[in-house]
N, C-alpha and C. Protein backbone atom coordinates (compact mmCIF):
# COMPACT_ATOMS: atom_id res chain seq x y z
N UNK A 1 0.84 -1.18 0.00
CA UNK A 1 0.00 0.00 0.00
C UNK A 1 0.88 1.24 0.00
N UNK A 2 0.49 1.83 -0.61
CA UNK A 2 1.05 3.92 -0.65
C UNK A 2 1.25 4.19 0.79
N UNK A 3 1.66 4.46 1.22
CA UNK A 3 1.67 5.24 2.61
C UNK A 3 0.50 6.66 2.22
N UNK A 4 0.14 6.88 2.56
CA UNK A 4 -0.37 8.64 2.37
C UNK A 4 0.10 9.58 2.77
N UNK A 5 0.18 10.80 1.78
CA UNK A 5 0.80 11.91 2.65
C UNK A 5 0.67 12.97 3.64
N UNK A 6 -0.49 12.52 3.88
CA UNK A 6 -0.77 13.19 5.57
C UNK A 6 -0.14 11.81 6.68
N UNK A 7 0.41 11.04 6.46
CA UNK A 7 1.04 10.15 7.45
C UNK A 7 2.16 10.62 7.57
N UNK A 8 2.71 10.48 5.98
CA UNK A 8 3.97 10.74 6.14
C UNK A 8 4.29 12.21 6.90
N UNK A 9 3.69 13.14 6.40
CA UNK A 9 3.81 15.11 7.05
C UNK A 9 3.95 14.60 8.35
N UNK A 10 2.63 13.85 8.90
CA UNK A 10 2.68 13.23 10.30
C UNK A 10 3.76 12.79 10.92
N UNK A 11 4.83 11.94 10.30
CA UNK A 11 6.10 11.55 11.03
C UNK A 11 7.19 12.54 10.76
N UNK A 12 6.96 13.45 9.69
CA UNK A 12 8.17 14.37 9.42
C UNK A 12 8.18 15.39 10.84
N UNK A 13 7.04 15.47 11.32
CA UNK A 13 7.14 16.38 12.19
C UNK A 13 7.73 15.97 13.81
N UNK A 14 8.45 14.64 13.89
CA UNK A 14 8.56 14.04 14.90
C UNK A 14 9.91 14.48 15.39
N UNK A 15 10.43 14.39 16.82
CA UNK A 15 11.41 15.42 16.98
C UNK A 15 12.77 14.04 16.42
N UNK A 16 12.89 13.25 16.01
CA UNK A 16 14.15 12.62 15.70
C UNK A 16 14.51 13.10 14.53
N UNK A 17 13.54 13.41 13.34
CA UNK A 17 13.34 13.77 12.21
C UNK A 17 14.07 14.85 12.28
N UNK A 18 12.99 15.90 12.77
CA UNK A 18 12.96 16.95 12.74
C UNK A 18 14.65 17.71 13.68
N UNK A 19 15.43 17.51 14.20
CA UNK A 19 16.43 17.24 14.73
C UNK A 19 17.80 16.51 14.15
N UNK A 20 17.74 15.39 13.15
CA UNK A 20 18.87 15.33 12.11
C UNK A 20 18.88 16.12 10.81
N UNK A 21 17.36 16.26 10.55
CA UNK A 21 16.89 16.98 9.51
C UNK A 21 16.35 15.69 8.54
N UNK A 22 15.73 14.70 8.76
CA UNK A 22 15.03 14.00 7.47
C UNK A 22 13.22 14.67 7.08
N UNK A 23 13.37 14.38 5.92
CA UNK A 23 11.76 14.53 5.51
C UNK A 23 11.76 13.37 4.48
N UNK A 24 10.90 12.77 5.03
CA UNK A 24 10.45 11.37 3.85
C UNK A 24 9.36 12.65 2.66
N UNK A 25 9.68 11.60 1.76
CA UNK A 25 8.90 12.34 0.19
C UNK A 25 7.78 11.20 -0.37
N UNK A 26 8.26 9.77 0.20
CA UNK A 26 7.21 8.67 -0.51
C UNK A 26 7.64 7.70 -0.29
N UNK A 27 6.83 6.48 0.24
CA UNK A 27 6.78 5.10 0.35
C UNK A 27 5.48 4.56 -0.11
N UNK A 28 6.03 3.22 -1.06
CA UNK A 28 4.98 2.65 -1.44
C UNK A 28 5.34 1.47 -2.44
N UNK A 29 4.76 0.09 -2.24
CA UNK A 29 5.14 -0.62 -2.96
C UNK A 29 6.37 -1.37 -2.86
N UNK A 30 7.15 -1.25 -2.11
CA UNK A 30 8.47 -1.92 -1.53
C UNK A 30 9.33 -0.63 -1.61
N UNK A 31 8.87 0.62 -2.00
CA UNK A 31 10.05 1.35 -1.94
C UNK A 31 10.12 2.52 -1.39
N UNK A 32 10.94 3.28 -0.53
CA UNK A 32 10.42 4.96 -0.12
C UNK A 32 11.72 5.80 -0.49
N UNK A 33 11.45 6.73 -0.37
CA UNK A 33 12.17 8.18 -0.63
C UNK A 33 12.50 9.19 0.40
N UNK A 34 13.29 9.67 1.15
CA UNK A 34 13.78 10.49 1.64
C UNK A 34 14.61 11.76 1.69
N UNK A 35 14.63 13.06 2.09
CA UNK A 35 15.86 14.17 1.82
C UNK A 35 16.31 14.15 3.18
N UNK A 36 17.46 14.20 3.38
CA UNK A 36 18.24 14.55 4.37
C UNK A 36 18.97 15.75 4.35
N UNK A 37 18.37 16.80 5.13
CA UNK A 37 18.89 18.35 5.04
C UNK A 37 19.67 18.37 6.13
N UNK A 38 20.82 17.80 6.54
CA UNK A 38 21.30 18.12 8.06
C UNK A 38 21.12 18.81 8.98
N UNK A 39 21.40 19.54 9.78
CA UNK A 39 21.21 20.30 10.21
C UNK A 39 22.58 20.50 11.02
N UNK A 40 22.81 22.02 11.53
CA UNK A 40 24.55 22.38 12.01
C UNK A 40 24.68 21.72 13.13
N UNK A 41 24.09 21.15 14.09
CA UNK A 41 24.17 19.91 15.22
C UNK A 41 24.98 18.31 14.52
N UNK A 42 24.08 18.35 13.60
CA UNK A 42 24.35 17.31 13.54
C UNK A 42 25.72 16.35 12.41
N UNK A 43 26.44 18.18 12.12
CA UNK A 43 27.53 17.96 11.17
C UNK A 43 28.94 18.11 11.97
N UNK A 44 29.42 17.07 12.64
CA UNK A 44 30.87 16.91 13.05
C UNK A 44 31.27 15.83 12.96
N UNK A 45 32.68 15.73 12.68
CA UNK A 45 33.50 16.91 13.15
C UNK A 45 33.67 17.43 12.47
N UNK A 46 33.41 17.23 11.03
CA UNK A 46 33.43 18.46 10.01
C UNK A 46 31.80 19.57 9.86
N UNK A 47 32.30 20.83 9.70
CA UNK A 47 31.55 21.65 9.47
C UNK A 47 30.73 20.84 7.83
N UNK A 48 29.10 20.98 8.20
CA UNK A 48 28.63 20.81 6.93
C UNK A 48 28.88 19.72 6.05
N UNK A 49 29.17 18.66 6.90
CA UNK A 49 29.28 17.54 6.83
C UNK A 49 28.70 16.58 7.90
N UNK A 50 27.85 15.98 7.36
CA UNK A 50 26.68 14.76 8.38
C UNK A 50 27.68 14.21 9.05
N UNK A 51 27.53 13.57 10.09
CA UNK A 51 28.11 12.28 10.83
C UNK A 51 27.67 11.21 9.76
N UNK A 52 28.71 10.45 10.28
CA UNK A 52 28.34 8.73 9.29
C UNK A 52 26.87 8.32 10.24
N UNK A 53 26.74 8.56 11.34
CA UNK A 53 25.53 8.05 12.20
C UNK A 53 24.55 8.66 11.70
N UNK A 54 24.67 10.08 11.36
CA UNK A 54 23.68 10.51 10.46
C UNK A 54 22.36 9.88 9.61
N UNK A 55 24.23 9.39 8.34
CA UNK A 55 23.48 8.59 7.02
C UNK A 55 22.75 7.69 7.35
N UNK A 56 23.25 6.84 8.33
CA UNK A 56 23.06 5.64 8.48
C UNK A 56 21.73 5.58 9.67
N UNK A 57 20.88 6.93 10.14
CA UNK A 57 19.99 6.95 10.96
C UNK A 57 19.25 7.49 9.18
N UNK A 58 19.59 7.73 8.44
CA UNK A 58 18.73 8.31 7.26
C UNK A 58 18.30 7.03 6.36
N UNK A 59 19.45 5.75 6.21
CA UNK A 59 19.31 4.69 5.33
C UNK A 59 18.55 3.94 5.97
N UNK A 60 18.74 4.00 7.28
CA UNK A 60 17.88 2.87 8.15
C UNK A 60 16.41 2.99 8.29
N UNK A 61 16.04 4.65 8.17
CA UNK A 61 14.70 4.97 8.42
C UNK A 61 13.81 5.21 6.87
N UNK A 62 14.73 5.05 5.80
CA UNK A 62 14.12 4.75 4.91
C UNK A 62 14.34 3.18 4.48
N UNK A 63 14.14 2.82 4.60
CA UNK A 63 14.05 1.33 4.68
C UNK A 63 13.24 0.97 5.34
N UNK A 64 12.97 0.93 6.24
CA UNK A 64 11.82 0.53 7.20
C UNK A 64 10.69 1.09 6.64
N UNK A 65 10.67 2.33 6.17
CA UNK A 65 9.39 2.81 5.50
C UNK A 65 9.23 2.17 4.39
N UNK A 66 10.07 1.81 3.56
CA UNK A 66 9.92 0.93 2.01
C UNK A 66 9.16 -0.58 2.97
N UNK A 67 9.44 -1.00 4.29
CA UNK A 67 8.97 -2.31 3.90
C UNK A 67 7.48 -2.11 4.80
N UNK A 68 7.51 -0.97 5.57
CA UNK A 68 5.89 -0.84 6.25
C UNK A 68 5.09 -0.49 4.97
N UNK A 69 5.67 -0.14 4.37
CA UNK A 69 4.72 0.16 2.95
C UNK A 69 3.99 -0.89 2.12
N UNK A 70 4.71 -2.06 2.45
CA UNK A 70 4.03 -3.61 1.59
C UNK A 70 3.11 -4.39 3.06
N UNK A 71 3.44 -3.84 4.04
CA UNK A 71 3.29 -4.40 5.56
C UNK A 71 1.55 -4.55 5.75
N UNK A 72 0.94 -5.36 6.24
CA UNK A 72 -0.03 -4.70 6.57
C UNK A 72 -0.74 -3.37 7.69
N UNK A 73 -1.71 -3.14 7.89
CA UNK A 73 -1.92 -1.95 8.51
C UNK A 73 -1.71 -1.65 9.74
N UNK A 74 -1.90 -3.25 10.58
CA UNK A 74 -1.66 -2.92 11.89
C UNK A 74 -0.15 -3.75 12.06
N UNK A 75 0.78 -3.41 10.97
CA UNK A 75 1.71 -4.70 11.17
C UNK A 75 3.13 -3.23 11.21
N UNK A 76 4.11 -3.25 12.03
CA UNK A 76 5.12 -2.50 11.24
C UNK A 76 6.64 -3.37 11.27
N UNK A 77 7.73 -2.62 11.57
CA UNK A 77 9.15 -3.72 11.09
C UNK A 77 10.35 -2.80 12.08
N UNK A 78 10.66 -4.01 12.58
CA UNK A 78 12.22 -3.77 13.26
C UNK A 78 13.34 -3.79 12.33
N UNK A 79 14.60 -3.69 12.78
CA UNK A 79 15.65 -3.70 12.29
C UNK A 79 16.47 -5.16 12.43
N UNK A 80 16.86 -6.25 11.82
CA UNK A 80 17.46 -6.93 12.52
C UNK A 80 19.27 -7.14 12.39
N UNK A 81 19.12 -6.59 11.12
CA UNK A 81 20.67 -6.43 10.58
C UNK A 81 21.14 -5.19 9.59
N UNK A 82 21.93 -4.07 9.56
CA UNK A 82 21.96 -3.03 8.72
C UNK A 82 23.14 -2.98 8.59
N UNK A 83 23.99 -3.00 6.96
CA UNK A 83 25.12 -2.84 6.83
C UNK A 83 25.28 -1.55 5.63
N UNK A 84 26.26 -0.70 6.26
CA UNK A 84 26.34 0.60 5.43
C UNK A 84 27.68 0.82 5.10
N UNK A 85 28.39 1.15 3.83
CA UNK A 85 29.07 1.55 3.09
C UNK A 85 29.49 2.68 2.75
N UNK A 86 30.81 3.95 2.96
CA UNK A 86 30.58 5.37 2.78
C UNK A 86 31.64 5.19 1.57
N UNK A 87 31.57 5.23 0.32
CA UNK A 87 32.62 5.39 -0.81
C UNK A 87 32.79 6.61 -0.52
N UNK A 88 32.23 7.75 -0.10
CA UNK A 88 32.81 9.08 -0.74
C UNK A 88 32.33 9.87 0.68
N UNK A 89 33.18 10.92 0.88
CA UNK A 89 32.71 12.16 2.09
C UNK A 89 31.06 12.36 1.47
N UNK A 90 30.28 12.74 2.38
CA UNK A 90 29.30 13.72 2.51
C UNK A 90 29.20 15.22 2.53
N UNK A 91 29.45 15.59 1.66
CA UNK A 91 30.12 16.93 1.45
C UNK A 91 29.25 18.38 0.70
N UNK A 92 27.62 17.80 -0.01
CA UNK A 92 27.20 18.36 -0.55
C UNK A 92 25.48 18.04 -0.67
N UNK A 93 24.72 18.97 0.43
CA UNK A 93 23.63 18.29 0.68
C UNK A 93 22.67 19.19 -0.19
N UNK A 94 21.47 18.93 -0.46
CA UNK A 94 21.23 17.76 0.45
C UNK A 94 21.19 16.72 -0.15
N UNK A 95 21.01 15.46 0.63
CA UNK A 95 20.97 14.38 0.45
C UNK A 95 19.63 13.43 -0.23
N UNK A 96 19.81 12.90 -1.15
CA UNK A 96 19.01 11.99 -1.32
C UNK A 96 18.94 10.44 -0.40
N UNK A 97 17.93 10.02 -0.13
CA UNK A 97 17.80 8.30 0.39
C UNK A 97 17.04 7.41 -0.54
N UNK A 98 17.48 6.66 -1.26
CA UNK A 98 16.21 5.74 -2.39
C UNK A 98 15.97 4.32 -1.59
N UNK A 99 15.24 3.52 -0.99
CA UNK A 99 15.60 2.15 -0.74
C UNK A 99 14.21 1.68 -1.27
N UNK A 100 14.76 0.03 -1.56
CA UNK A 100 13.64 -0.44 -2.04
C UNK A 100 13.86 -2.09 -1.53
N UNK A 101 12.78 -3.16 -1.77
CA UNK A 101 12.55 -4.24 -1.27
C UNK A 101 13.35 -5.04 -1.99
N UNK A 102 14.41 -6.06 -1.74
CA UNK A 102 14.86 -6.59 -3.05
C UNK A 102 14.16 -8.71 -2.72
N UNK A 103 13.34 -8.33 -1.81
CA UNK A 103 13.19 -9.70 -1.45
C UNK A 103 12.27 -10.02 -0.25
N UNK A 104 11.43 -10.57 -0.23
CA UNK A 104 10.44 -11.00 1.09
C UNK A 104 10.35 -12.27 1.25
N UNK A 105 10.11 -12.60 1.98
CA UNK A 105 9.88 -14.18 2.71
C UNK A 105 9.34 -14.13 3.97
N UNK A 106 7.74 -14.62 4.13
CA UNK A 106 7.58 -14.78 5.14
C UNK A 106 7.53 -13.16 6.24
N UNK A 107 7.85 -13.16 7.29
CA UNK A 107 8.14 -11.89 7.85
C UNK A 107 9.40 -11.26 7.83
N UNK A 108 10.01 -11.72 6.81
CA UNK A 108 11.57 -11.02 6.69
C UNK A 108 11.51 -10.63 5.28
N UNK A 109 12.06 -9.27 5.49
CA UNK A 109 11.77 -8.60 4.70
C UNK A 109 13.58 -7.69 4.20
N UNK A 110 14.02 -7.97 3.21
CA UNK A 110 15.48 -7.75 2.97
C UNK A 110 15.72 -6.45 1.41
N UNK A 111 16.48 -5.33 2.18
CA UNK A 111 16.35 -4.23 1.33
C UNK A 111 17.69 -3.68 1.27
N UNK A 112 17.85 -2.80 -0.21
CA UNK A 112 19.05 -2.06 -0.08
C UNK A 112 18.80 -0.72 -0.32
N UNK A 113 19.59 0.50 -0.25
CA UNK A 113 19.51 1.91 -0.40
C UNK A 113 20.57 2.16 -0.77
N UNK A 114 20.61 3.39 -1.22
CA UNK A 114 21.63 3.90 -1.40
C UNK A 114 20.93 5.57 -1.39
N UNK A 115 22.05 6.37 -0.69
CA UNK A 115 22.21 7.93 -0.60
C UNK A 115 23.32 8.70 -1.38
N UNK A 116 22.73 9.57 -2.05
CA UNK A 116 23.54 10.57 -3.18
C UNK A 116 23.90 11.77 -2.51
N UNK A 117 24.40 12.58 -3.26
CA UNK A 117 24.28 14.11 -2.75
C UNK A 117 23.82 14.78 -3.76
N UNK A 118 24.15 16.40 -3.80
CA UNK A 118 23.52 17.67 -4.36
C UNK A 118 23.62 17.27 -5.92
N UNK A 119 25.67 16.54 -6.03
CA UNK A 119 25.44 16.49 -7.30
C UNK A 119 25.30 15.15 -7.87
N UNK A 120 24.43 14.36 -7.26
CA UNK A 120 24.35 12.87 -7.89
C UNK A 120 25.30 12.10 -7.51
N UNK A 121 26.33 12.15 -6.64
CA UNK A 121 27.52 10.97 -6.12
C UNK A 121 27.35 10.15 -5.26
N UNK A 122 27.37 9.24 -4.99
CA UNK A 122 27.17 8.05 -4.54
C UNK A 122 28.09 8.30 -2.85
N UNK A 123 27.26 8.45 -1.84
CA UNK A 123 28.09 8.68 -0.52
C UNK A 123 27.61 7.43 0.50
N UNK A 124 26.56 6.93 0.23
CA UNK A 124 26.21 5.67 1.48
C UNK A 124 25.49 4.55 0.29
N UNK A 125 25.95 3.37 0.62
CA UNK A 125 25.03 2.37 0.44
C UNK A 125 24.92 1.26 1.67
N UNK A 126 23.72 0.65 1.25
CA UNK A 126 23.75 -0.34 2.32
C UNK A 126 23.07 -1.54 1.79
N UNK A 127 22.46 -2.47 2.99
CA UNK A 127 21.62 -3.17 3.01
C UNK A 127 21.03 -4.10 4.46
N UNK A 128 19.64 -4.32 4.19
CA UNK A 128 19.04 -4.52 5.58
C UNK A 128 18.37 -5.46 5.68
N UNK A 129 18.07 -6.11 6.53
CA UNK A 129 17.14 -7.37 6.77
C UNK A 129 16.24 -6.88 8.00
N UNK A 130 15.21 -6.44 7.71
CA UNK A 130 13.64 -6.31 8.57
C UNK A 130 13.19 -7.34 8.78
N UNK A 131 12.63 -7.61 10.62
CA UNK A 131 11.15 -8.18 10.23
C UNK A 131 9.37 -7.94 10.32
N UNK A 132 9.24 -8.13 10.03
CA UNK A 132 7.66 -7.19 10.06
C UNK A 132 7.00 -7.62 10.97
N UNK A 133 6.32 -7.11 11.90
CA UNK A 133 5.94 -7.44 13.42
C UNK A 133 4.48 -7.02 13.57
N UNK A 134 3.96 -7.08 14.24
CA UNK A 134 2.15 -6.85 14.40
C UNK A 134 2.85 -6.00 15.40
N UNK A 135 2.01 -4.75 15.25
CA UNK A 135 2.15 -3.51 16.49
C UNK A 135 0.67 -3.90 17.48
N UNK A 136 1.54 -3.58 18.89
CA UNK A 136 0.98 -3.59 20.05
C UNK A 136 0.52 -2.19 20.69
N UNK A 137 -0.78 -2.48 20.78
CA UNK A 137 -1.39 -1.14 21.20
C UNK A 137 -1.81 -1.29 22.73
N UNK A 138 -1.58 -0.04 23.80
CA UNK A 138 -2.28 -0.38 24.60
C UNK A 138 -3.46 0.41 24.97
């Protein structure tokens, strides 16, 4: 299912988000979209440059949205394994996040991403193994 975009506005406004600087743009179908605008907190030790914890709080949280997106409604997804890759500094934001589903089975759910910058270069990739969990309400 699409996520909708009054959900998504809904989580952009959350203070983890809102505090590294992500805004999701779209999930749906095994796949979501993210910008990562940093913010000056969260760029050391270089000026204007993300932390690697950054990217990797940006690859991880789009991913999870690519696989709540195939998930059912009352179902969402942990993390169980995330491996990330930096070929190149982070040097020129903002950032793109693309991830998409490359595989399901059952409640495991296995994805890769990758994050660009301003001018299209390749600065994070990864890949993740979710599993999709029934959310507990109380």
């Amino acid at each position: 299912m699409d996520i909708p975009a009054e959900t998504l506005t809904l989580f952009n406004t959350n203070p983890l988000y809102q505090t590294i600087g992500i805004r999701l743009e779209e999930a749906g179908g095994g796949k979501a979209r993210s910008i990562l605008s940093p913010r000056g907190e969260v760029c050391w030790p270089t000026l204007n440059q993300p932390h690697g914890g950054i990217l990797f709080t940006t690859m991880d949280t789009t991913m999870a949205w690519a696989v709540i997106s195939l998930a059912d409604p009352d179902h969402s997804c942990t993390t169980i394994d995330c491996t990330i890759q930096y070929p190149a500094p982070a040097k020129d934001g903002p950032y793109l996040c693309q991830a998409w589903i490359t595989h399901q089975t059952g409640r495991l759910a296995f994805v890769r991403a990758d994050i660009t910058d301003a001018r299209n270069s390749l600065v994070a990739i990864g890949q993740a193994t979710f599993r999709i969990i029934k959310m507990k309400f109380i």
